[in-house]
N, C-alpha and C. Protein backbone atom coordinates (compact mmCIF):
# COMPACT_ATOMS: atom_id res chain seq x y z
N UNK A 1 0.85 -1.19 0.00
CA UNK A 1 0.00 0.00 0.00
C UNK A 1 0.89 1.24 0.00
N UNK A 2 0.38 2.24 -0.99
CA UNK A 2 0.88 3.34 -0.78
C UNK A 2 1.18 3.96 0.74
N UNK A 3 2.34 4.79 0.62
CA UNK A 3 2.90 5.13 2.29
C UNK A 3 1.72 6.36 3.21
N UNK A 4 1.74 6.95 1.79
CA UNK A 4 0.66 8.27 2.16
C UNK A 4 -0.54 7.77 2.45
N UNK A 5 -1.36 6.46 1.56
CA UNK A 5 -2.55 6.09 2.25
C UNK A 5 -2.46 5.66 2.99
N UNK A 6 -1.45 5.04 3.67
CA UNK A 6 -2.13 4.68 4.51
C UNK A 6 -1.77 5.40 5.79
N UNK A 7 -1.09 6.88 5.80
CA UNK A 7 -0.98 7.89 6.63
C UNK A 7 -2.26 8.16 7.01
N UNK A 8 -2.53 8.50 5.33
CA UNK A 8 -4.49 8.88 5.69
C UNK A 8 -5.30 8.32 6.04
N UNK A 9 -5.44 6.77 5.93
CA UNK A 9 -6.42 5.77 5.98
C UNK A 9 -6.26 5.74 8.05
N UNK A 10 -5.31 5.88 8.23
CA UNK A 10 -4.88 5.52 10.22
C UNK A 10 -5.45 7.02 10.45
N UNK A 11 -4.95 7.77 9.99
CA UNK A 11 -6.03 9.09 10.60
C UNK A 11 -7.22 9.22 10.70
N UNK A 12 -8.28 8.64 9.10
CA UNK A 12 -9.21 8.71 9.60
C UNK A 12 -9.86 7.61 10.43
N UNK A 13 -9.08 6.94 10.86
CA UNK A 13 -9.22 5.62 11.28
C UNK A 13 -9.89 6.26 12.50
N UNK A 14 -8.17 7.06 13.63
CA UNK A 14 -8.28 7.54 14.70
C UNK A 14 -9.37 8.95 15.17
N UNK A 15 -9.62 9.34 13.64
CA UNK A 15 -11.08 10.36 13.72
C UNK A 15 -11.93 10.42 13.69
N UNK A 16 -12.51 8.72 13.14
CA UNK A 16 -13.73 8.15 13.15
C UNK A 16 -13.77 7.51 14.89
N UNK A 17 -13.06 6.96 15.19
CA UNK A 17 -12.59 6.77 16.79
C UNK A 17 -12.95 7.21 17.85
N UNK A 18 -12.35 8.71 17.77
CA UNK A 18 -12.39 9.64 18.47
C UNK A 18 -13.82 10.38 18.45
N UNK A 19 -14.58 10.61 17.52
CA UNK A 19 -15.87 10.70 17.30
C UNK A 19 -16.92 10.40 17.90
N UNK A 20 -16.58 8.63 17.53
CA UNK A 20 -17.64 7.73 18.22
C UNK A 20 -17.37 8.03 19.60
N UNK A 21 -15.91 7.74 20.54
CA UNK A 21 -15.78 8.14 21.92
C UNK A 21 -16.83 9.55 22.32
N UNK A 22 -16.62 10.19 21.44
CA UNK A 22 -17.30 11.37 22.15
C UNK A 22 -19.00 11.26 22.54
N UNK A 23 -19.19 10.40 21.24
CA UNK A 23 -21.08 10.10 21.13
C UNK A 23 -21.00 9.11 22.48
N UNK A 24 -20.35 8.58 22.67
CA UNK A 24 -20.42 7.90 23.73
C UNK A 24 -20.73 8.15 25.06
N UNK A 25 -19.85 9.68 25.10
CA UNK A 25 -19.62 10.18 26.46
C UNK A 25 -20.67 10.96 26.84
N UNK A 26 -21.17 11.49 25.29
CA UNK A 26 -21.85 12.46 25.19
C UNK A 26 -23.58 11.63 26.11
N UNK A 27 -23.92 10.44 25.18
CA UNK A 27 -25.06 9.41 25.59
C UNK A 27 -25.07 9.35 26.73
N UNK A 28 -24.08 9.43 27.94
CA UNK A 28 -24.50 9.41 29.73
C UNK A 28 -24.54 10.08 30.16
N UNK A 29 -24.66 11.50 29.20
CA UNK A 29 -24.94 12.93 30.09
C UNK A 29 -26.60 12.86 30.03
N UNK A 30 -26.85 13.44 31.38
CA UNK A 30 -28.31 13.56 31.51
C UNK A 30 -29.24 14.94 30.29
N UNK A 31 -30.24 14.49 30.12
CA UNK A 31 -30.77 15.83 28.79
C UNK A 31 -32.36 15.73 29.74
N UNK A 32 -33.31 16.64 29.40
CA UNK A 32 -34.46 16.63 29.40
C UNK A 32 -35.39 15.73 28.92
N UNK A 33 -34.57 14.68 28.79
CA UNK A 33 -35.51 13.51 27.92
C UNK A 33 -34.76 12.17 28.12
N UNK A 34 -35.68 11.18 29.00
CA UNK A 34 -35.03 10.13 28.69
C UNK A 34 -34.78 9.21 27.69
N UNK A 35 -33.64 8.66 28.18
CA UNK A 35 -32.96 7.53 26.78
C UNK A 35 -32.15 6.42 27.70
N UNK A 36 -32.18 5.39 26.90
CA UNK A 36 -31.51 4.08 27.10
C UNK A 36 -30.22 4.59 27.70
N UNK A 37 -29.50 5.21 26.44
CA UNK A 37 -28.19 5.71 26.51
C UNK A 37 -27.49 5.93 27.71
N UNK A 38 -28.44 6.69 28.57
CA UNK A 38 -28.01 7.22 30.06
C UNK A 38 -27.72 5.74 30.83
N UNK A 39 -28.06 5.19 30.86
CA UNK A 39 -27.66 3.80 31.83
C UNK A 39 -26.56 2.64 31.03
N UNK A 40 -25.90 3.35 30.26
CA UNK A 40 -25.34 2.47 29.11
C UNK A 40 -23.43 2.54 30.00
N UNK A 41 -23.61 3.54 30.89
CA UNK A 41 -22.01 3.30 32.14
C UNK A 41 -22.26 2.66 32.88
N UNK A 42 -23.14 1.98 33.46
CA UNK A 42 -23.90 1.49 34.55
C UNK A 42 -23.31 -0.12 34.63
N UNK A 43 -22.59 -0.32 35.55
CA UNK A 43 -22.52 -1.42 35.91
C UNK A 43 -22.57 -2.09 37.43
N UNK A 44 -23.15 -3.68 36.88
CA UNK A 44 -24.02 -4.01 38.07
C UNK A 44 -23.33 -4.98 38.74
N UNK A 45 -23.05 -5.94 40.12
CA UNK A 45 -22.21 -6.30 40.71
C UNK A 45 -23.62 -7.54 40.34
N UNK A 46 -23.17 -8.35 39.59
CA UNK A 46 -24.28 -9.99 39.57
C UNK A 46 -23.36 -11.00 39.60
N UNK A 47 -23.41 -11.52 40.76
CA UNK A 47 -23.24 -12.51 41.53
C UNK A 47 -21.08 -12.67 41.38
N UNK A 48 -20.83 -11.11 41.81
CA UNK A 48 -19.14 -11.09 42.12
C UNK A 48 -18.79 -10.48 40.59
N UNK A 49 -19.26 -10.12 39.73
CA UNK A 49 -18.69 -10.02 38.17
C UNK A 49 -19.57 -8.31 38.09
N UNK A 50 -18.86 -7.34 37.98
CA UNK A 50 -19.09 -6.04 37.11
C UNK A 50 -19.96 -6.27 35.84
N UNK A 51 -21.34 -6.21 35.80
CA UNK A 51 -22.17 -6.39 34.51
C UNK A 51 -22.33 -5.31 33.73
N UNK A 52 -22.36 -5.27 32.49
CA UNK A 52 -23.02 -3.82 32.48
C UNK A 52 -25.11 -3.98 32.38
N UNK A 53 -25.51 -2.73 32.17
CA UNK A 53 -26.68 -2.91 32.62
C UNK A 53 -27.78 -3.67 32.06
N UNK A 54 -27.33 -3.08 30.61
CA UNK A 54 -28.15 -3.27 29.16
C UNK A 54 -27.91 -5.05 28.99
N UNK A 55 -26.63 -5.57 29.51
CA UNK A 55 -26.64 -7.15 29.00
C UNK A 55 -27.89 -7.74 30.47
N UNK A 56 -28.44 -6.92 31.59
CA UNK A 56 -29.14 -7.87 32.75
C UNK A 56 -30.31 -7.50 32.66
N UNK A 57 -30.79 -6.72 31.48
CA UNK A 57 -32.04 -6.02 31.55
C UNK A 57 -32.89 -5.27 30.51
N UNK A 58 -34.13 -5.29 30.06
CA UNK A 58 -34.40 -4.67 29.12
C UNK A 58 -34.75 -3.33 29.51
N UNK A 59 -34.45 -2.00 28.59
CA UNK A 59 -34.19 -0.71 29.62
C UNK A 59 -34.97 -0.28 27.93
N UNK A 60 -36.19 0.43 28.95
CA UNK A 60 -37.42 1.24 27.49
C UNK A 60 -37.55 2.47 27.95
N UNK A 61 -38.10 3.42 27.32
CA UNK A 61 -38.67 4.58 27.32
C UNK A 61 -40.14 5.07 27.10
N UNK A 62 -41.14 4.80 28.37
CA UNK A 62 -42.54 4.08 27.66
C UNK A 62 -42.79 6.12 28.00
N UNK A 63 -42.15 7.10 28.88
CA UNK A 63 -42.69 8.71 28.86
C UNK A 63 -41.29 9.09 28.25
N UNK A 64 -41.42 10.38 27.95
CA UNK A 64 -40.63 11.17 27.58
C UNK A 64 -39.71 11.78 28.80
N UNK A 65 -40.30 11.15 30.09
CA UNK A 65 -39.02 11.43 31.52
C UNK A 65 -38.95 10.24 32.39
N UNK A 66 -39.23 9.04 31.40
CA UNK A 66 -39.05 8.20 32.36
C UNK A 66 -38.28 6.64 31.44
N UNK A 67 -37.79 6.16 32.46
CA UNK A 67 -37.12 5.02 32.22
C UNK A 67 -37.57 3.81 32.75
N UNK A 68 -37.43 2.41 32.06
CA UNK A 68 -38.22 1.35 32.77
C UNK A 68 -37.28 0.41 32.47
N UNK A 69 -36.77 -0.22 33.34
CA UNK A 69 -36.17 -1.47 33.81
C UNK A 69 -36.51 -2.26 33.83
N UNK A 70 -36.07 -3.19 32.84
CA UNK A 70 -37.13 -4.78 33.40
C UNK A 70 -36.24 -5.40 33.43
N UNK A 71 -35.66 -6.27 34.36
CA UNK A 71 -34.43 -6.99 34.29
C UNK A 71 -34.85 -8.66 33.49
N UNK A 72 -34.02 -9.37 33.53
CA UNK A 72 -34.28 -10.54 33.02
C UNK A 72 -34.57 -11.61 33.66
N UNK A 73 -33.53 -11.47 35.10
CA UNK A 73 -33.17 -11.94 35.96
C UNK A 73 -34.02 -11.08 37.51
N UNK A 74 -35.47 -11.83 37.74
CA UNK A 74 -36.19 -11.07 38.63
C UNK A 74 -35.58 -10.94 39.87
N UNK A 75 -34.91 -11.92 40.52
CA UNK A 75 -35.24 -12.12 41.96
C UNK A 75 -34.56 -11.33 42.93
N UNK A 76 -34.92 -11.12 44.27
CA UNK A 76 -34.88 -9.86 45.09
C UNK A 76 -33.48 -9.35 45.18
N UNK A 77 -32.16 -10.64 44.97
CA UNK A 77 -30.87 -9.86 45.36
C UNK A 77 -30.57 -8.87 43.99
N UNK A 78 -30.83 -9.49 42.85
CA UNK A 78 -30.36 -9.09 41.43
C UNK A 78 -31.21 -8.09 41.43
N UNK A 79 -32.44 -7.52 42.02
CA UNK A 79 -33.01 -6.67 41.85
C UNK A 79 -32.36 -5.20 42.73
N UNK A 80 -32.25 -5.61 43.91
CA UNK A 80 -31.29 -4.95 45.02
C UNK A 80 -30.19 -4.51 44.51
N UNK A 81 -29.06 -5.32 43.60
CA UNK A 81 -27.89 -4.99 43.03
C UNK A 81 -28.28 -3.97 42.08
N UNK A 82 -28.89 -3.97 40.73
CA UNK A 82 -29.29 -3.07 40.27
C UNK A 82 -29.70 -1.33 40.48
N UNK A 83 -30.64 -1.70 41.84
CA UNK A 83 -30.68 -0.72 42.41
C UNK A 83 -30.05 0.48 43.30
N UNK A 84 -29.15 -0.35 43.66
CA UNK A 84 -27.66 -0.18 44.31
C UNK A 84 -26.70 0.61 43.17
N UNK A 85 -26.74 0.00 42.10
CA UNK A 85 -25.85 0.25 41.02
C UNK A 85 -26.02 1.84 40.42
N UNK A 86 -27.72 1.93 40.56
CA UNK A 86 -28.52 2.96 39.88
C UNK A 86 -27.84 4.13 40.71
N UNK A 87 -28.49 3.76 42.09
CA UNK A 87 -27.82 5.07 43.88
C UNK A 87 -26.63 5.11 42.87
N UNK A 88 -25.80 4.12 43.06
CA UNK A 88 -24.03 5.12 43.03
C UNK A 88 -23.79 5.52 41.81
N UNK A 89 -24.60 5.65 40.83
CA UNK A 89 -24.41 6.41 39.80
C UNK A 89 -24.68 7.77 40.07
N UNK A 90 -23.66 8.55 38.55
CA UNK A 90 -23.68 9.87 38.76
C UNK A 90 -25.00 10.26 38.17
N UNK A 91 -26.27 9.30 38.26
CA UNK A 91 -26.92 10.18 37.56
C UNK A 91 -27.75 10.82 38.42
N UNK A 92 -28.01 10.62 39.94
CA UNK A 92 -28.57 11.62 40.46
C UNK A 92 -29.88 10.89 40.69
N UNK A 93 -30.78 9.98 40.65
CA UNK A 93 -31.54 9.08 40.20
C UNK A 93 -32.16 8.50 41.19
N UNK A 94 -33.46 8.13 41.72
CA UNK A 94 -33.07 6.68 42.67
C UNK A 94 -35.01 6.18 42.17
N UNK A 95 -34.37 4.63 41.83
CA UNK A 95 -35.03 4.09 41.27
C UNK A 95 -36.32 3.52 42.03
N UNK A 96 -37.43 3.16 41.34
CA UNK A 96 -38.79 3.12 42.13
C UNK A 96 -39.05 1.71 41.73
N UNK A 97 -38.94 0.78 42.56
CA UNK A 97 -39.64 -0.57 41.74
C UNK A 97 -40.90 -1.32 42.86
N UNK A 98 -41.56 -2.49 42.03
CA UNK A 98 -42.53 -3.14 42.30
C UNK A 98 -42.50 -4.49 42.40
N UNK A 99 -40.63 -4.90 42.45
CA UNK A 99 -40.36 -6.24 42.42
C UNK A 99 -40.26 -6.91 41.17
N UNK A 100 -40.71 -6.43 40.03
CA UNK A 100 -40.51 -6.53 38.77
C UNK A 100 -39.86 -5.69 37.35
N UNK A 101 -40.28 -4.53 38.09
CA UNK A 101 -39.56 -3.67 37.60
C UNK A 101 -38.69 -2.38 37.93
N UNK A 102 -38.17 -1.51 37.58
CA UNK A 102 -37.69 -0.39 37.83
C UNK A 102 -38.07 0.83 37.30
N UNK A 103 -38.45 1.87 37.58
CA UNK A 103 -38.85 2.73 36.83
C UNK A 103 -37.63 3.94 37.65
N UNK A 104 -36.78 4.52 36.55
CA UNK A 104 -36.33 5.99 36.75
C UNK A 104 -37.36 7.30 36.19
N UNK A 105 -37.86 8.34 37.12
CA UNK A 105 -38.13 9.34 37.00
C UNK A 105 -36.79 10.32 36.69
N UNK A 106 -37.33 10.84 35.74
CA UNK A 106 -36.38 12.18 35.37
C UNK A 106 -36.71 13.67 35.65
N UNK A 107 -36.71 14.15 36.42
CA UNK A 107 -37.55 15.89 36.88
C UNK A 107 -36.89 16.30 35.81
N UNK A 108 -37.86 17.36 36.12
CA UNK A 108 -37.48 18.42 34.85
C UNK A 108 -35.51 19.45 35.48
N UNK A 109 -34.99 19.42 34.38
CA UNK A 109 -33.65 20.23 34.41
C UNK A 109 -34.07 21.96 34.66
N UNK A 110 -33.44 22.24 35.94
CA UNK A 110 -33.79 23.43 35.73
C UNK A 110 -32.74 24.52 35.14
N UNK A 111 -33.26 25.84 34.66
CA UNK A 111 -31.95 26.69 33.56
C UNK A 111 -30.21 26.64 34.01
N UNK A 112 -30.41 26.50 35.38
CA UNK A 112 -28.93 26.77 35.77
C UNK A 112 -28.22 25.39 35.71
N UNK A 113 -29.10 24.23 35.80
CA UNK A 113 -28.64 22.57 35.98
C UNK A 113 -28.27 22.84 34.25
N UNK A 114 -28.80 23.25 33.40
CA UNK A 114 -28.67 22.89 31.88
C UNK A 114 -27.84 23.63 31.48
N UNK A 115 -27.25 24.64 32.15
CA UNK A 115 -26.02 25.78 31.85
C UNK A 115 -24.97 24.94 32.16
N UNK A 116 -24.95 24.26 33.29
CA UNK A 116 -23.57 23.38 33.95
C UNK A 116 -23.39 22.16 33.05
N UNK A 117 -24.85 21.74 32.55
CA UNK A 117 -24.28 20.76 31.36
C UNK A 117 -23.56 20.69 30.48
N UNK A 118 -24.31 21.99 29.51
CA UNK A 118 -23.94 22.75 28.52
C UNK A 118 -22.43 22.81 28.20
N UNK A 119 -21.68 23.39 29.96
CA UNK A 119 -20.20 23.65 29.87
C UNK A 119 -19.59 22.30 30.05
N UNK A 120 -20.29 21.48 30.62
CA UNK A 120 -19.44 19.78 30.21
C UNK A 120 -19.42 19.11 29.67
N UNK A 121 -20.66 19.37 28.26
CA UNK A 121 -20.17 18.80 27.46
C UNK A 121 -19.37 19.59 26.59
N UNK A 122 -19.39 21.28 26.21
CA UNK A 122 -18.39 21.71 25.76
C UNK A 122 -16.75 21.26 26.21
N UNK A 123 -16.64 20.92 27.53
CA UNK A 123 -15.31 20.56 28.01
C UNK A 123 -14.84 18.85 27.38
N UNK A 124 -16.03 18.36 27.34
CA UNK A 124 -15.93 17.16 26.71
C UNK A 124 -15.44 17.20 25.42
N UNK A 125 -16.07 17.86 24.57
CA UNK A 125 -16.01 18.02 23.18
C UNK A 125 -13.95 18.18 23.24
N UNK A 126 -14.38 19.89 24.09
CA UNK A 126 -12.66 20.53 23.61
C UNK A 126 -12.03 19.26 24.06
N UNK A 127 -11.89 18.68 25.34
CA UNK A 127 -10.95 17.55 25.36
C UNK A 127 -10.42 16.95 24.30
N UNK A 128 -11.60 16.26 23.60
CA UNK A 128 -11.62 15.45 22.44
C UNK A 128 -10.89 16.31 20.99
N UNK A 129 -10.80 17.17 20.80
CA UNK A 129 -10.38 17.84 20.01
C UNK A 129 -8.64 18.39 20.20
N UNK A 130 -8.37 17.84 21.39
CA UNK A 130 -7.40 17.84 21.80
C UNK A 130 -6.31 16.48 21.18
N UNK A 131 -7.26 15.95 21.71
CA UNK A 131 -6.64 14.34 21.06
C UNK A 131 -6.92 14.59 19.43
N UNK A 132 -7.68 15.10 18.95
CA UNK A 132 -7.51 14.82 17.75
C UNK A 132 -6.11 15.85 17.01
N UNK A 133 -6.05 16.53 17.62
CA UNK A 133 -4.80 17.73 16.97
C UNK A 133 -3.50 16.55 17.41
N UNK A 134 -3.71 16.03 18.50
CA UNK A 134 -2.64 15.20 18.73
C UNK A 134 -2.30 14.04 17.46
N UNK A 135 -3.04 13.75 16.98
CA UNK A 135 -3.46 12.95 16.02
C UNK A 135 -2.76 13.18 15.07
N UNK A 136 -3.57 14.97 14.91
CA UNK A 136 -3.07 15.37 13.10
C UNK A 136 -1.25 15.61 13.68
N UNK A 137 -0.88 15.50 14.51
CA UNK A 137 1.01 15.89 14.69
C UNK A 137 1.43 14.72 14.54
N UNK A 138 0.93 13.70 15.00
CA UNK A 138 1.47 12.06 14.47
C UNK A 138 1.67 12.09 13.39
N UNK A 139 0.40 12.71 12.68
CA UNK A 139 0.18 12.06 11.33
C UNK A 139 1.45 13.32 10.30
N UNK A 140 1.50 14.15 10.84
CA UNK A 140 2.63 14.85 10.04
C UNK A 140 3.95 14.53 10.38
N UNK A 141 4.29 13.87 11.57
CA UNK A 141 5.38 13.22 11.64
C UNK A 141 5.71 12.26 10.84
N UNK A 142 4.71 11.18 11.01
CA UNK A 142 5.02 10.44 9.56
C UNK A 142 5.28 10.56 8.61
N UNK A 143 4.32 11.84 7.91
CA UNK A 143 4.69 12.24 6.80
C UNK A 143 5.87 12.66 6.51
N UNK A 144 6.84 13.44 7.10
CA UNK A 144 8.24 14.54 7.33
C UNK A 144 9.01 13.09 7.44
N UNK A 145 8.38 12.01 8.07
CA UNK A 145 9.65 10.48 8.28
C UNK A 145 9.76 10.10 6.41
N UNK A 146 8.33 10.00 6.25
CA UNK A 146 8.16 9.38 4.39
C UNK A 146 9.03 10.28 3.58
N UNK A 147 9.37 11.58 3.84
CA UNK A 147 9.72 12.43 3.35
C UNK A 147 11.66 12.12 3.48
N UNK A 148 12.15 12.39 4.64
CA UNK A 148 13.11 12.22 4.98
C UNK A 148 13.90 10.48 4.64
N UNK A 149 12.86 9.66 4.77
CA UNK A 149 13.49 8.90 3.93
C UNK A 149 13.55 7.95 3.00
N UNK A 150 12.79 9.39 2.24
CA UNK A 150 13.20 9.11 0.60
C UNK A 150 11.36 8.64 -0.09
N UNK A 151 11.03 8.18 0.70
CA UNK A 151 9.92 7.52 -0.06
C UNK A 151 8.41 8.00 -0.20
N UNK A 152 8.64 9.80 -0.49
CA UNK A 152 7.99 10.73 -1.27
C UNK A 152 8.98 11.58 -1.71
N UNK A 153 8.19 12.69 -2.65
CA UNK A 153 8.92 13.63 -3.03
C UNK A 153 8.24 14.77 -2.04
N UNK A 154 8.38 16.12 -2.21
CA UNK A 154 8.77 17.51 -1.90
C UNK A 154 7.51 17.07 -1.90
N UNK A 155 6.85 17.53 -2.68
CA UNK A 155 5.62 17.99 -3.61
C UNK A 155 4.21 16.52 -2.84
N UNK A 156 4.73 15.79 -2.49
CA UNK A 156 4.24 14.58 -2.20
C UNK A 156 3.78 15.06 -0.97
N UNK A 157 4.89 15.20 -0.36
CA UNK A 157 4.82 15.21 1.00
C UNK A 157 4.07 16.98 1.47
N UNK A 158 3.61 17.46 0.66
CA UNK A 158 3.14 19.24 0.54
C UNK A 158 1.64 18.31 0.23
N UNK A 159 1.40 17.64 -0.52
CA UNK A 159 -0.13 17.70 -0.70
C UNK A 159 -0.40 16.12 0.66
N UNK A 160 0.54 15.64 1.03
CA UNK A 160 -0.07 14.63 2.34
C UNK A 160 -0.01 15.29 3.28
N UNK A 161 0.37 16.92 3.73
CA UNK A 161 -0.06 17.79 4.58
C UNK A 161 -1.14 18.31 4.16
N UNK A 162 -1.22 18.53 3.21
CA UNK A 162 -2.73 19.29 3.09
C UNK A 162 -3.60 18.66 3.37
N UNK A 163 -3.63 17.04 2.86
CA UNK A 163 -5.30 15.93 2.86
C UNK A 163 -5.06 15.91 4.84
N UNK A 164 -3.90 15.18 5.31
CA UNK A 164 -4.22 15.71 6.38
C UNK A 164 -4.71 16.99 7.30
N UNK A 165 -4.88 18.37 6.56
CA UNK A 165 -5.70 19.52 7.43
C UNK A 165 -7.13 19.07 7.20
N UNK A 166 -7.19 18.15 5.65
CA UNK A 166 -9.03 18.44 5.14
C UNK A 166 -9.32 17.74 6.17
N UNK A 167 -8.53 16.59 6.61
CA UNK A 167 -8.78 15.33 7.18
C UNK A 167 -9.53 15.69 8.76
N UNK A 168 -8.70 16.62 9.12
CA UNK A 168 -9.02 17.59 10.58
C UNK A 168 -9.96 18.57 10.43
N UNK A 169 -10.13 19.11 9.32
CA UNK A 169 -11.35 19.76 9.42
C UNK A 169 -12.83 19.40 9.19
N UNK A 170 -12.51 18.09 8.56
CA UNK A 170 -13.86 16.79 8.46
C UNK A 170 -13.92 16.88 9.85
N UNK A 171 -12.84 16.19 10.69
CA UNK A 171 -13.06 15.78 11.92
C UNK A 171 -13.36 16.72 12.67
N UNK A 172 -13.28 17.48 12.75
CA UNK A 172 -13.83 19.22 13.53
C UNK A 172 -15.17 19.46 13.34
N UNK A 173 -15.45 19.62 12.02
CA UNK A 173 -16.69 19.82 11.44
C UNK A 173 -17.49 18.43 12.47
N UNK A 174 -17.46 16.85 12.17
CA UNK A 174 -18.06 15.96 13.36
C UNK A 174 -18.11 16.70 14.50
N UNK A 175 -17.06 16.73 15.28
CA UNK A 175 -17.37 17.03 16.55
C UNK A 175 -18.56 18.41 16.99
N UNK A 176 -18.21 19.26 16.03
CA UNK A 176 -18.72 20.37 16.42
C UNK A 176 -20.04 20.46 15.79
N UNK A 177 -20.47 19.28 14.96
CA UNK A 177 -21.97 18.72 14.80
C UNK A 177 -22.64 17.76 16.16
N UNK A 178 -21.62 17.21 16.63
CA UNK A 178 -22.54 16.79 17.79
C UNK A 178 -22.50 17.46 18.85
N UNK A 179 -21.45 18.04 19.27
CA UNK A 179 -21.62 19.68 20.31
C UNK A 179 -22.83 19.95 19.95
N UNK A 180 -22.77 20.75 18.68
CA UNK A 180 -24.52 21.23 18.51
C UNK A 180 -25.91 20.45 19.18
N UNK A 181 -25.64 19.27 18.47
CA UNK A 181 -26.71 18.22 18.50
C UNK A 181 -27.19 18.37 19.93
N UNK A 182 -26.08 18.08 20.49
CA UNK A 182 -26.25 17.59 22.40
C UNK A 182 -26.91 18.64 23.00
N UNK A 183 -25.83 19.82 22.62
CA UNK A 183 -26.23 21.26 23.14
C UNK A 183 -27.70 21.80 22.99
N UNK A 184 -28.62 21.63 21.89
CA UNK A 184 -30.01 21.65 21.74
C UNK A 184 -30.63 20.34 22.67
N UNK A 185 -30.25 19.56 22.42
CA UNK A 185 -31.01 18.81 23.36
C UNK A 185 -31.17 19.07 24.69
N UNK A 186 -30.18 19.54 25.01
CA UNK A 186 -29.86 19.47 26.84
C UNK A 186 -30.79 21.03 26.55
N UNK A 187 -30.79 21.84 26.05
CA UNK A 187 -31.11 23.42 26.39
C UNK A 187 -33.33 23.26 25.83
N UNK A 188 -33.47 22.25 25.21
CA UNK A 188 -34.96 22.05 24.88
C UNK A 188 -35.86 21.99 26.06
N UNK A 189 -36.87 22.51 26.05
CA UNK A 189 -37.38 21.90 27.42
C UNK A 189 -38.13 20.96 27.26
């Protein structure tokens, strides 16, 4: 394979990567609306083993602020663990059940709770954009190595800097589409 593709092909490798991490991080921040997503860090202590939540339970959205738990596995300790799991989460939460199920209530976010969001997931985002600049300096190191020895020219190595800026500004342009995305959500009432 060409040296330059596959400079480019590992970049966007690590920008498609870095992306998804963020949708990720972004999915367990609390919004005005429940979603699966939020319980998707959640792990549950079943029987000595760290579970996560989604493999012990079916987790729906039957209101627009509420969450429903149905585990798979009914009985009172596995139900207890769960619930346990829910408390020491950061989500602030504490779950209501009937022995069969779980239901999370979500109150409404009030303006100043959705301002403090707002700035963590912006801090989230910039993080991530951090790593990605880290990225594009790898990726020009390589290039300046292909260059230095021998196996581009001048001119080679001038346009595998450039596809790497488009490459970062694709990846910029992502991030700062789901900043948006999140950022309306969390600010909707």
């Amino acid at each position: 394979m060409d040296p330059t593709a596959q400079i480019l092909n590992d970049l966007k490798a690590k920008i498609d990567k870095t992306v998804k991490h963020v949708k990720d991080q972004l999915g367990g921040i609390r919004t005005g609306r429940a979603s699966p997503t939020l319980v998707d860090t959640i792990r549950v202590d079943y029987y000595g083993t760290p579970t996560p939540l989604q493999q012990m339970a079916h987790v729906s959205v039957p209101e627009a602020r509420q969450l429903l738990i149905k585990p798979f596995d009914q009985s009172p300790p596995v139900m207890k663990e769960i619930e346990r799991a829910i408390l020491k989460s950061d989500l602030g939460l504490s779950p209501q059940g009937d022995g069969k199920v779980l239901r999370l209530i979500l109150p409404p976010l009030s303006g100043e709770q959705r301002q403090k969001l707002v700035v963590k997931v912006k801090d989230l985002v910039e993080q991530n954009r951090v790593a990605l600049r880290n990225e594009r300096r790898e990726a020009n190191k390589h290039a300046d190595q292909q260059k230095k020895d021998g196996k581009v020219t001048e001119d080679q190595s001038k346009k595998l800097h450039e596809k790497i800026d488009q490459e970062m500004k694709v990846g910029e342009g992502k991030l700062d589409e789901v900043l948006k995305m999140k950022t309306k959500e969390i600010l909707e009432e």
